[in-house]
Protein backbone atom coordinates (compact mmCIF):
# COMPACT_ATOMS: atom_id res chain seq x y z
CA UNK A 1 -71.60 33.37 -38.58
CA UNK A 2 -74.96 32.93 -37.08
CA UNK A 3 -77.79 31.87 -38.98
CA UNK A 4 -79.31 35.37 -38.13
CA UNK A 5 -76.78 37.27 -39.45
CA UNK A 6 -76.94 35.80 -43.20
CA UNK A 7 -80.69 36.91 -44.11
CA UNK A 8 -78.84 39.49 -46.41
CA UNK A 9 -77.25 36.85 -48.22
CA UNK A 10 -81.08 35.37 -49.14
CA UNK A 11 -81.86 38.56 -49.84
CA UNK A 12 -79.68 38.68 -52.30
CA UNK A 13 -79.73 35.50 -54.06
CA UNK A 14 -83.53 35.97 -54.48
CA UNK A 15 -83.22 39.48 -55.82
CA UNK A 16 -80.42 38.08 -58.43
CA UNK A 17 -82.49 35.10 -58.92
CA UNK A 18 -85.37 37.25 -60.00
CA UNK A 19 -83.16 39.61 -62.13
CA UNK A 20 -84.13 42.54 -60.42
CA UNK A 21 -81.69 45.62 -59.67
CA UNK A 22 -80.51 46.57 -56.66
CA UNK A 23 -81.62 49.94 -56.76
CA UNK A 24 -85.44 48.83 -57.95
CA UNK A 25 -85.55 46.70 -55.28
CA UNK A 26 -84.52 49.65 -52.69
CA UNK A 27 -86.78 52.28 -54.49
CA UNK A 28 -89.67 50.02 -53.92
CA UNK A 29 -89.25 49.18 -50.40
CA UNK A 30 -88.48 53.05 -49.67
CA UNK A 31 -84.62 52.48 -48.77
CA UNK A 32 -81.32 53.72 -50.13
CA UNK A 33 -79.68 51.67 -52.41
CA UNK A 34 -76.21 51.80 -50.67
CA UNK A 35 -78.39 50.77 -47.43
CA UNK A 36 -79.99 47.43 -48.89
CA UNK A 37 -76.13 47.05 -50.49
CA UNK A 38 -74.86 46.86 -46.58
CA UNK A 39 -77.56 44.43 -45.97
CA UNK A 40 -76.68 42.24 -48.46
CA UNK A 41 -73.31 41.71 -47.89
CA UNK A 42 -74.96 40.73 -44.32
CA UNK A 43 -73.22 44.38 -42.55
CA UNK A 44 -76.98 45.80 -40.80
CA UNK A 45 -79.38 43.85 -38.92
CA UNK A 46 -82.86 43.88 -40.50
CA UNK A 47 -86.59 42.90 -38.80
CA UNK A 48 -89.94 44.21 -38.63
CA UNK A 49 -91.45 46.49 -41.35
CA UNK A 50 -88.10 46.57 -43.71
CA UNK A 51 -87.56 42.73 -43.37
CA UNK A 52 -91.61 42.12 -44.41
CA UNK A 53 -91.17 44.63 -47.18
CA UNK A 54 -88.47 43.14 -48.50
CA UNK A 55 -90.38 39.61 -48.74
CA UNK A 56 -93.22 41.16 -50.37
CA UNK A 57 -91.23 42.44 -52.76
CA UNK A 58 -89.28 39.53 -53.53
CA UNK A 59 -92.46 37.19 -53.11
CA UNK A 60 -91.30 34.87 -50.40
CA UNK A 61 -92.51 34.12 -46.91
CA UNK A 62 -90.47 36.63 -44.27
CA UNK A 63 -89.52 33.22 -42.01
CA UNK A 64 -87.98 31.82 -45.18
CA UNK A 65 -85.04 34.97 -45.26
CA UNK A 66 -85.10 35.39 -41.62
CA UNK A 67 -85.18 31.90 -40.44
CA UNK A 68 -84.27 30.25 -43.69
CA UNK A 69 -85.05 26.90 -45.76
CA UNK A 70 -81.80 26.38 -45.48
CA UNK A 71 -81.98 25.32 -41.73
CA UNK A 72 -81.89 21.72 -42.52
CA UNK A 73 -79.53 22.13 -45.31
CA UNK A 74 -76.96 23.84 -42.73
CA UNK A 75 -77.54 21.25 -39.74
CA UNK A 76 -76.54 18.26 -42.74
CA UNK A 77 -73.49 20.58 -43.99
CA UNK A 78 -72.58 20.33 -40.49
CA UNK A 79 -72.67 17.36 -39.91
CA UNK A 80 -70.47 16.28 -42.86
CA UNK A 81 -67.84 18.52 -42.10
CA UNK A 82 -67.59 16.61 -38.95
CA UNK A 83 -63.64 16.04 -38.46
CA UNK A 84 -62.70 18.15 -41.52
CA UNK A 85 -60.89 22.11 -41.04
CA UNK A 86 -63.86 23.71 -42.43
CA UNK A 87 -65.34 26.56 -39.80
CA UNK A 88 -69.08 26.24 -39.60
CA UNK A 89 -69.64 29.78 -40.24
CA UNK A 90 -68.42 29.14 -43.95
CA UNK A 91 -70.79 25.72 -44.02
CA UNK A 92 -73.74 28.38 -43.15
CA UNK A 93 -72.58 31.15 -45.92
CA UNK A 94 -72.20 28.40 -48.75
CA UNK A 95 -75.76 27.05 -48.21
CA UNK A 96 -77.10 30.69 -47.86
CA UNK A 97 -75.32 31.38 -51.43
CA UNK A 98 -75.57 28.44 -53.25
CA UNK A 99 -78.35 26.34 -51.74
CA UNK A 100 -78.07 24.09 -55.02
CA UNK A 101 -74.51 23.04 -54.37
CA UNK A 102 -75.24 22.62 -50.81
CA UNK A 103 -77.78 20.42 -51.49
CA UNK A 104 -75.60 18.29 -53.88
CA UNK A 105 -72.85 17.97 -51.20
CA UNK A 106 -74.88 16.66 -48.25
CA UNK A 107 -76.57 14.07 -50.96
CA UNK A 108 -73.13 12.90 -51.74
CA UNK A 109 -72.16 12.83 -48.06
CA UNK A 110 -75.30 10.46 -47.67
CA UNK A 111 -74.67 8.47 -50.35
CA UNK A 112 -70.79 7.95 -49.33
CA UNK A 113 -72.41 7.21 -45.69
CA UNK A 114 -74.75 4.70 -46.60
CA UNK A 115 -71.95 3.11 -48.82
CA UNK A 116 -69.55 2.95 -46.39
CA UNK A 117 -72.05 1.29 -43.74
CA UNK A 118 -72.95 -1.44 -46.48
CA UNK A 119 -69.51 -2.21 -46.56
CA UNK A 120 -68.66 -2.33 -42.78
CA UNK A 121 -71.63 -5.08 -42.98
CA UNK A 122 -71.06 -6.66 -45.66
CA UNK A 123 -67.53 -6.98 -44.85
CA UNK A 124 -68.29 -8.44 -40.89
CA UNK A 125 -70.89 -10.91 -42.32
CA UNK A 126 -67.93 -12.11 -44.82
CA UNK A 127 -65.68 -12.34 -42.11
CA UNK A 128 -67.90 -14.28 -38.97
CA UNK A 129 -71.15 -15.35 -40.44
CA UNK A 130 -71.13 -19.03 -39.65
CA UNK A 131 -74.05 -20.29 -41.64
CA UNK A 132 -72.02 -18.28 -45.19
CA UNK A 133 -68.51 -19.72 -43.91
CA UNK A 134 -70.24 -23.58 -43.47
CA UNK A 135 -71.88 -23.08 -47.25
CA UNK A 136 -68.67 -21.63 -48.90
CA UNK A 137 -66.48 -24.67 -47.45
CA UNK A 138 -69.18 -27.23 -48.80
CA UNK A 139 -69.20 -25.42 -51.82
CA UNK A 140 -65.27 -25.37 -52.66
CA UNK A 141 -65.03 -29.24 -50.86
CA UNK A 142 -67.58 -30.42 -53.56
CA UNK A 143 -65.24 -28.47 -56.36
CA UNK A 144 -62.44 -30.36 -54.70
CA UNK A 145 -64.00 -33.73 -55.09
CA UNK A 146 -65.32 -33.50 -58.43
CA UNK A 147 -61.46 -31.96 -59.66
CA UNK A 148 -59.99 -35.44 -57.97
CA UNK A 149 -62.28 -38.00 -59.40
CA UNK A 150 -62.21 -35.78 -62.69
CA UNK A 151 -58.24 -36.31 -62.50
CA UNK A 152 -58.60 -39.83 -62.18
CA UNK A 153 -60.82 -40.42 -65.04
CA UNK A 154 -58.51 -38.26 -67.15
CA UNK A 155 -55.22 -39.74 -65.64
CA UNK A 156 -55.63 -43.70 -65.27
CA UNK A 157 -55.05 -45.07 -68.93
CA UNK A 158 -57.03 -48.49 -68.20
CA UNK A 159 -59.80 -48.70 -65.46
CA UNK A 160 -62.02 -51.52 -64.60
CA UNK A 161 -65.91 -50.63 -66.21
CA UNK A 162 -66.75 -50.96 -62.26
CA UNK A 163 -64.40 -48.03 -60.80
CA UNK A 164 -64.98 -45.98 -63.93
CA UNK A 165 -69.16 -46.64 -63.37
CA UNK A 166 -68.44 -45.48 -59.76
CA UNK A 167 -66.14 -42.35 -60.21
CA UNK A 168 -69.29 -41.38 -63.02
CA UNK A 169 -71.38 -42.06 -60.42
CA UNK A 170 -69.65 -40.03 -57.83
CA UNK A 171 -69.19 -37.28 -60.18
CA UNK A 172 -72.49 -36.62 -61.10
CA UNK A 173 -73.80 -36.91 -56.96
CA UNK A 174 -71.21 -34.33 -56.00
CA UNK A 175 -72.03 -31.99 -59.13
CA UNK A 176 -76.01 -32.18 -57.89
CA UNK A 177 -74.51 -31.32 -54.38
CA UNK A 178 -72.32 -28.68 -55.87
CA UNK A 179 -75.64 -27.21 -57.84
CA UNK A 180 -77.48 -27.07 -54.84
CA UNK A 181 -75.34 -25.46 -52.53
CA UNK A 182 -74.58 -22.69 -54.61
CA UNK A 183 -78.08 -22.18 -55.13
CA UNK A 184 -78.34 -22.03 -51.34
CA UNK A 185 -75.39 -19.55 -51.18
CA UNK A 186 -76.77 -17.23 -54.09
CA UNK A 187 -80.68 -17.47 -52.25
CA UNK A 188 -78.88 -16.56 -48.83
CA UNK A 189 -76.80 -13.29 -49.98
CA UNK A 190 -79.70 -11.82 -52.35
CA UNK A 191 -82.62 -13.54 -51.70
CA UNK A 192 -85.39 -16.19 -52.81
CA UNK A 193 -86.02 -15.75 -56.84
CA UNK A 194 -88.48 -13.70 -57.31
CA UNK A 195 -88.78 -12.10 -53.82
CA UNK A 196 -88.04 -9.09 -52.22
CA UNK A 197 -87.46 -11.14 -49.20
CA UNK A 198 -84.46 -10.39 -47.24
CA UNK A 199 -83.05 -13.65 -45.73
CA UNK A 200 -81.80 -12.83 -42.06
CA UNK A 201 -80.15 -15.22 -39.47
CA UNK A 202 -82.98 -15.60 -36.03
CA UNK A 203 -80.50 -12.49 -34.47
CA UNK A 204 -81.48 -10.40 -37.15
CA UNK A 205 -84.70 -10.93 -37.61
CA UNK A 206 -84.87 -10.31 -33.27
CA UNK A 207 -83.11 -6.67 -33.60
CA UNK A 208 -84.50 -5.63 -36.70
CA UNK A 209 -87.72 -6.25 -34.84
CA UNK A 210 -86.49 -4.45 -31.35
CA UNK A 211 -84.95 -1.58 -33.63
CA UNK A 212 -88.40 -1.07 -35.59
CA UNK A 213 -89.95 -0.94 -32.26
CA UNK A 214 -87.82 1.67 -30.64
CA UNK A 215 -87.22 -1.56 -28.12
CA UNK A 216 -89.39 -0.27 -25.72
CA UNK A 217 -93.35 -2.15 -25.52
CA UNK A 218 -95.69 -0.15 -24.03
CA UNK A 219 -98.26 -3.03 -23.71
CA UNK A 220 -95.34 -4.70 -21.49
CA UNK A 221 -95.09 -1.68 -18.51
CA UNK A 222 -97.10 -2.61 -15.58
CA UNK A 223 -98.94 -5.16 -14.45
CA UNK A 224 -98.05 -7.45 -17.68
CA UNK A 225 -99.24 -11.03 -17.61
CA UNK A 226 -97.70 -13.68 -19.00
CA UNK A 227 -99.97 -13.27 -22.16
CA UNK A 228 -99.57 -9.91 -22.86
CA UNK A 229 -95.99 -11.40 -23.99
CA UNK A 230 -98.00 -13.80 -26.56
CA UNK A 231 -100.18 -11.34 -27.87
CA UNK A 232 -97.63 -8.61 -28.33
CA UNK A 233 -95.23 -11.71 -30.10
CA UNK A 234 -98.28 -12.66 -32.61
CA UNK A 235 -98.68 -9.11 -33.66
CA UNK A 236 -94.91 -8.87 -34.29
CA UNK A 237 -93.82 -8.34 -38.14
CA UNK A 238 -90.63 -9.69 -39.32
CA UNK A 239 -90.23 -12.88 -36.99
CA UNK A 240 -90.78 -15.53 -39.66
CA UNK A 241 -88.76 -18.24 -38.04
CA UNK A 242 -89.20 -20.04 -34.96
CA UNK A 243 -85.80 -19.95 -33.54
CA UNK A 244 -86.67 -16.00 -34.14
CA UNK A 245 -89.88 -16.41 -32.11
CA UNK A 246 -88.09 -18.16 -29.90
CA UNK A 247 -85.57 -15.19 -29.17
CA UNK A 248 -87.88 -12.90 -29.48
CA UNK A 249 -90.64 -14.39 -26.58
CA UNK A 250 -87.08 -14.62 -24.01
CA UNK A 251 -86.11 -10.75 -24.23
CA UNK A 252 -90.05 -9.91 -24.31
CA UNK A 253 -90.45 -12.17 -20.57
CA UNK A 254 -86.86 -10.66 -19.59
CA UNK A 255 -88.87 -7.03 -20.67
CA UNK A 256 -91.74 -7.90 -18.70
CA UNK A 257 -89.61 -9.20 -15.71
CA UNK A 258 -87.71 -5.58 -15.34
CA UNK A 259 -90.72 -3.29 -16.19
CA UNK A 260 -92.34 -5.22 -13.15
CA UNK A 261 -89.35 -4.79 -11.00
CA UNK A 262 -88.37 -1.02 -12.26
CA UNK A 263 -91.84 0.20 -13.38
CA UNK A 264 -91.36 3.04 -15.93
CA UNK A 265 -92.77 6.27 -13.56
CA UNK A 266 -90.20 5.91 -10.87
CA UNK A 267 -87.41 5.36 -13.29
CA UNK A 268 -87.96 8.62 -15.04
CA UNK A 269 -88.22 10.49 -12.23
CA UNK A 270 -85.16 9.44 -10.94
CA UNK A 271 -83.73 9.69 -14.21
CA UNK A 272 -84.97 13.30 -14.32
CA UNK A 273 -83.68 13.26 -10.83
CA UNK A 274 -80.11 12.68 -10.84
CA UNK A 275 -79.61 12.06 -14.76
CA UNK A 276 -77.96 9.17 -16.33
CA UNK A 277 -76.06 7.86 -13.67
CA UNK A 278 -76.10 4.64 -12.66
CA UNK A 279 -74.35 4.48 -9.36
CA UNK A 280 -77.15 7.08 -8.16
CA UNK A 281 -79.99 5.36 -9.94
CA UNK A 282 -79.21 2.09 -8.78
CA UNK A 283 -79.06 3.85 -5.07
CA UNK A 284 -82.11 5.76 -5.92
CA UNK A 285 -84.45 2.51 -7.54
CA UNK A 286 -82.97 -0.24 -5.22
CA UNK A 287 -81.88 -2.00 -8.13
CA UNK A 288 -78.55 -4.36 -9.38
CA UNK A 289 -76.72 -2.86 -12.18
CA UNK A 290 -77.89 -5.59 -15.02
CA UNK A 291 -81.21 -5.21 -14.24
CA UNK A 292 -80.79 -1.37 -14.43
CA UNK A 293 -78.86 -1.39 -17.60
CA UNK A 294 -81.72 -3.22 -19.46
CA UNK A 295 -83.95 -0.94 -17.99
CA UNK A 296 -82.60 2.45 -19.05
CA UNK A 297 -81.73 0.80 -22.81
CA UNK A 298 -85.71 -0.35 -23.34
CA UNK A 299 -86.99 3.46 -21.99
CA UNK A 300 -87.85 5.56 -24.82
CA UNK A 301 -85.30 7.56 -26.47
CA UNK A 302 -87.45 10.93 -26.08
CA UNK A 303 -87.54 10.39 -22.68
CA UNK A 304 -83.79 10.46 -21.84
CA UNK A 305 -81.83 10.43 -24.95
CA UNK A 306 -79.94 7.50 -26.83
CA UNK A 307 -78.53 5.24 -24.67
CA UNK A 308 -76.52 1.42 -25.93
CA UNK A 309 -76.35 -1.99 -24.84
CA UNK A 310 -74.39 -4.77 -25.65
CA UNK A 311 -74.62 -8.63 -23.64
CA UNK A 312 -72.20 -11.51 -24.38
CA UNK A 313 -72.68 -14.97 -22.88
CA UNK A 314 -69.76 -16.62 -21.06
CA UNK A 315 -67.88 -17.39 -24.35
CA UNK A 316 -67.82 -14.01 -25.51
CA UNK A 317 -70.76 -14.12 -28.33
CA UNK A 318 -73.51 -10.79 -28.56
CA UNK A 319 -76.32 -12.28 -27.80
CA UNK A 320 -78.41 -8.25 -27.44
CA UNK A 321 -77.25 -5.37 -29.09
CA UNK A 322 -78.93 -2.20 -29.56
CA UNK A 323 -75.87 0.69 -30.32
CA UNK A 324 -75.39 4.07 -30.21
CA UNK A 325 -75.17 6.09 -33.28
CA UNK A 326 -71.79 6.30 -34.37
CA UNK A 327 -70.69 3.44 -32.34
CA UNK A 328 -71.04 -0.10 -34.28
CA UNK A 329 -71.73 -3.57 -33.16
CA UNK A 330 -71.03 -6.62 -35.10
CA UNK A 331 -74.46 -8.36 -36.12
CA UNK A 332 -72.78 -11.84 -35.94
CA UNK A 333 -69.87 -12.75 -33.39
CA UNK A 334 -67.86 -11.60 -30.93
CA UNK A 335 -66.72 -7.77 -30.98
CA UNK A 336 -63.73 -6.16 -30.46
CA UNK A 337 -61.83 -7.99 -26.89
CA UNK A 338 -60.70 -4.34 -25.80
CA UNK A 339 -64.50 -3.71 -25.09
CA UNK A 340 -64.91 -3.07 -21.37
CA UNK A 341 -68.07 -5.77 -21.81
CA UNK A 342 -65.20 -8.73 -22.42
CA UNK A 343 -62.86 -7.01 -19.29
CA UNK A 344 -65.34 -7.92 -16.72
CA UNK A 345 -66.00 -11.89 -17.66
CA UNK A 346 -62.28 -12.07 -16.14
CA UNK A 347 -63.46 -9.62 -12.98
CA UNK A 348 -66.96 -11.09 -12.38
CA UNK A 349 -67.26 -8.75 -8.93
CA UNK A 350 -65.75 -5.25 -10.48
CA UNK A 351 -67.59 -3.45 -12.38
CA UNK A 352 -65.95 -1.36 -14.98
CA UNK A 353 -66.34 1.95 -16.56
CA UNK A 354 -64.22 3.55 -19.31
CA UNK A 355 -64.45 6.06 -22.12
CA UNK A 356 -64.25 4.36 -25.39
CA UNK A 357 -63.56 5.72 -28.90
CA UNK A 358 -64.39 3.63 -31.60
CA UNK A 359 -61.35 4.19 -34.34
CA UNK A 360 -62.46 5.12 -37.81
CA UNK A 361 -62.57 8.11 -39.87
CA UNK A 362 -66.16 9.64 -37.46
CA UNK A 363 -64.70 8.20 -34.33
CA UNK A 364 -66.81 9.03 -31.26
CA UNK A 365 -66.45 9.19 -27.84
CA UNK A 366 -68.75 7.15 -25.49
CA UNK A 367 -69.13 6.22 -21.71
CA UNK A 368 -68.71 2.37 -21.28
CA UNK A 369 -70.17 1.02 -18.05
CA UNK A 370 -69.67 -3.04 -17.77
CA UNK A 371 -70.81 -5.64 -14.92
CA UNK A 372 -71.27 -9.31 -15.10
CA UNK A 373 -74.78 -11.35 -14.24
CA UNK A 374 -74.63 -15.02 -12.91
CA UNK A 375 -77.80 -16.16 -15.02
CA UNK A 376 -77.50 -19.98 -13.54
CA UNK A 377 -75.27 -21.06 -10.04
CA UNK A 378 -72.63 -22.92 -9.74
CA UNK A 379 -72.96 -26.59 -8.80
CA UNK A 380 -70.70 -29.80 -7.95
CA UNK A 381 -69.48 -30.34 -11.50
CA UNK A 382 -71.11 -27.63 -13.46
CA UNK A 383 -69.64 -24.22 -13.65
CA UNK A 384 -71.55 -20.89 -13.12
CA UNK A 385 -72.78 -19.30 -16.16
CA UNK A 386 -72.35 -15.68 -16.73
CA UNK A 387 -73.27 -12.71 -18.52
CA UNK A 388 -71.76 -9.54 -19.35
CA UNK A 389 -73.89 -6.34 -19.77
CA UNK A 390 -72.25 -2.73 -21.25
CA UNK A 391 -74.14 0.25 -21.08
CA UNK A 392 -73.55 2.98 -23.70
CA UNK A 393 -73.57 6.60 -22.89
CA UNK A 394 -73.20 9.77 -25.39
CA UNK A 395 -70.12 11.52 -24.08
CA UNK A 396 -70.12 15.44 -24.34
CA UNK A 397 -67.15 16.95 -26.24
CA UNK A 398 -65.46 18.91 -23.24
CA UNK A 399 -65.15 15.14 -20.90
CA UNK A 400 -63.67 13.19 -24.37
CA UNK A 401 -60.03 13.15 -23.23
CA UNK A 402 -58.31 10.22 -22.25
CA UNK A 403 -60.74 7.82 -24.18
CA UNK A 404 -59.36 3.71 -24.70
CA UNK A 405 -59.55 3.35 -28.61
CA UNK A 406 -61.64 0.31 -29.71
CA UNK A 407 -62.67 -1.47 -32.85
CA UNK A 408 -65.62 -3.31 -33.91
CA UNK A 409 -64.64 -6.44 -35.08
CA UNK A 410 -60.89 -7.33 -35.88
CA UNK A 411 -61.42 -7.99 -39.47
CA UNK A 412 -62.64 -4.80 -39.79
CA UNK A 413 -60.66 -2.74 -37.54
CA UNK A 414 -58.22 -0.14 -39.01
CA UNK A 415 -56.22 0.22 -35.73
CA UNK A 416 -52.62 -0.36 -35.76
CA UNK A 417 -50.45 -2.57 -33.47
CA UNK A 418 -53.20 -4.03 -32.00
CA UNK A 419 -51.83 -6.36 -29.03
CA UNK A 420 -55.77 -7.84 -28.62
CA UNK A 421 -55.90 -8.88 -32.70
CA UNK A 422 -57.13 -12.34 -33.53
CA UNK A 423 -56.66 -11.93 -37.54
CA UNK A 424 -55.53 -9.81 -39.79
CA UNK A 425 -57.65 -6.66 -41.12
CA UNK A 426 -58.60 -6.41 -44.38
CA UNK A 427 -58.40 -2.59 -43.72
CA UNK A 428 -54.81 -2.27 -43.06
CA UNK A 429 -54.02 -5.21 -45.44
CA UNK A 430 -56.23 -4.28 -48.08
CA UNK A 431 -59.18 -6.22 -50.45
């Protein structure tokens, strides 16, 4: 059902809503009753004099029965029956009938959205956070320590006033340890007392700062100077740390190092040129494929659409991120090894490119483009080091078949038989 075709639907609603009859309502607007009856139950077309009548009698703006409030309400009822056997010309009728309920429905939606991505988080920061996993093992090794010199005491019948002085002793060191590193646990997962503060690991603090700024710097396109890359890191909020700052100042020079090689004109109009395709963009810009691929991620999304990038070092760890919607990236880690990204450390020379699904309930469909940057030579007794890049493209729905289903993390990945898992998944194996 269009969204045309269910002005007689409003109609309707606001006439019942108003507790006025059907035949008032025709009288006054000069119309048969049976006619406004078939244009209720959405059977004639209306516009023009009848359609303005009909508002003025019913007290409402004409765009909001001919184009609807509802328009938003419908696009959000779409988008939560996503995946689910429910036609979208029913989603439109139930939010022209019962706006109220359709409201409550895509708030629930939302809410079960934003729940389930604070548990995909939550859950990958349990699993791989290193600085959480170091201060729950020197929590539970203090409890360990004070439970064996507590068993001692308890145990040994007759001990020397010298070992018993020293197990005290030892006791009350490890409890003061034990006090303070739960304190440090509790301040990392919530926060300092009496802040709002959210404590964040140097990577988070970097995308949360990329993410706020759309990861594209304006002040950066150009002729950028090496100072421009101070002065835009001093007016950055949310880098409190100076590893952060740190982080932050390399991918702001690597910024300034490809907006001077691919300046942002040229890009977009080859981009406008031959579209999102980096074979011909690389042909058209005279560029190499990483250098590209940072490019087209830090170009603003109104410009050309959403586009992803992940880059791993040499042993496999994110060290950018910045993903598509619908497609997740672990904030700490390594991701899933069936990534494409991974597939080319072993290939350095062959680039790779493969549609990717990302299994879950919302699984999506993306264009996975991966190729590897040597970021240091090899020498006589030191290795080359390497980088992977993957661009992330939004993959229509008529070119999704034959897609390689991926996770995000292991620990978090529902898919079964998995010959790539490193652990177990608390999906499949439940809390």
């Amino acid at each position: 059902m269009a969204e045309s075709s269910i002005i007689g639907t409003r109609i309707r609603e606001r006439r019942v809503r108003q507790g006025i009859k059907q035949s008032a309502l025709a009288a006054q607007v000069g119309i048969s009753p049976s006619y406004l009856n078939l244009i209720e139950h959405n059977r004639r077309r209306i516009g023009g004099k009848i359609l303005n009548q009909l508002a003025e009698a019913l007290e409402v703006e004409p765009s909001q029965l001919s184009e609807g409030a509802q328009a938003a309400l419908i696009a959000s009822l779409n988008e939560a029956r996503a995946g689910r056997a429910v036609t979208r010309a029913r989603a439109e009728e139930f939010a022209g009938r019962f706006p109220g309920w359709a409201q409550l429905l895509v708030d629930l939606h939302n809410q079960n959205t934003t729940l389930e991505q604070s548990v995909r988080t939550l859950t990958n920061r349990l699993a791989h956070d290193p600085h959480l996993a170091a201060s729950l093992h020197d929590v539970i090794s203090t409890v360990t320590a004070i439970r064996s010199t507590a068993s001692i005491l308890v145990e040994t019948k007759e001990l020397e006033p010298e070992w018993q002085g020293r197990f005290h002793r030892n006791i009350n060191e490890d409890s003061r340890r034990l006090a303070e590193g739960a304190e440090n646990l509790v301040r990392y997962l919530e926060a300092a007392p009496d802040t709002e503060a959210e404590i964040k690991s140097p990577q988070d603090e970097l995308h949360a700062y990329l993410a706020e700024k759309g990861f594209h710097f304006p002040a950066l396109e150009g002729d950028a100077s090496e100072a421009a890359v101070e002065v835009v890191l001093d007016a950055a909020q949310g880098i409190e740390s100076e590893a952060a700052r740190q982080l932050t100042r390399g991918v702001l020079q690597q910024y300034r190092a490809d907006a001077a090689c691919l300046p942002l004109k040229p890009v977009l109009e080859a981009v406008a040129r031959v579209g999102l395709e980096p074979d011909l963009l690389a042909a058209e810009l005279d560029a190499d494929m990483p250098t590209l691929f940072r490019r087209l991620a830090m170009l603003p999304e109104v410009e050309i659409g959403p586009v992803g990038l992940a880059i791993c070092d040499g042993a496999g760890a994110l060290i950018f991120r910045k993903p598509l919607p619908e497609f997740s990236m672990p904030p700490v880690g390594s991701a899933c090894s069936l990534w494409p990204l991974y597939q080319v450390l072993a290939q350095p020379q062959v680039p790779v490119q493969v549609l990717v699904r990302q299994v879950g309930r919302d699984a999506q469909v993306a264009r996975a483009l991966a190729v590897t940057e040597q970021v240091h030579p090899a020498g006589f007794g030191t290795p080359a080091l390497m980088r992977a890049h993957m661009l992330m493209l939004p993959v229509a729905g008529a070119a999704q078949g034959g897609a390689r289903d991926v996770g995000v993390t292991c620990r978090i990945c529902p898919l079964a038989n998995c010959v790539a898992r490193r652990e177990p998944s608390i999906i499949t194996g439940g809390f």
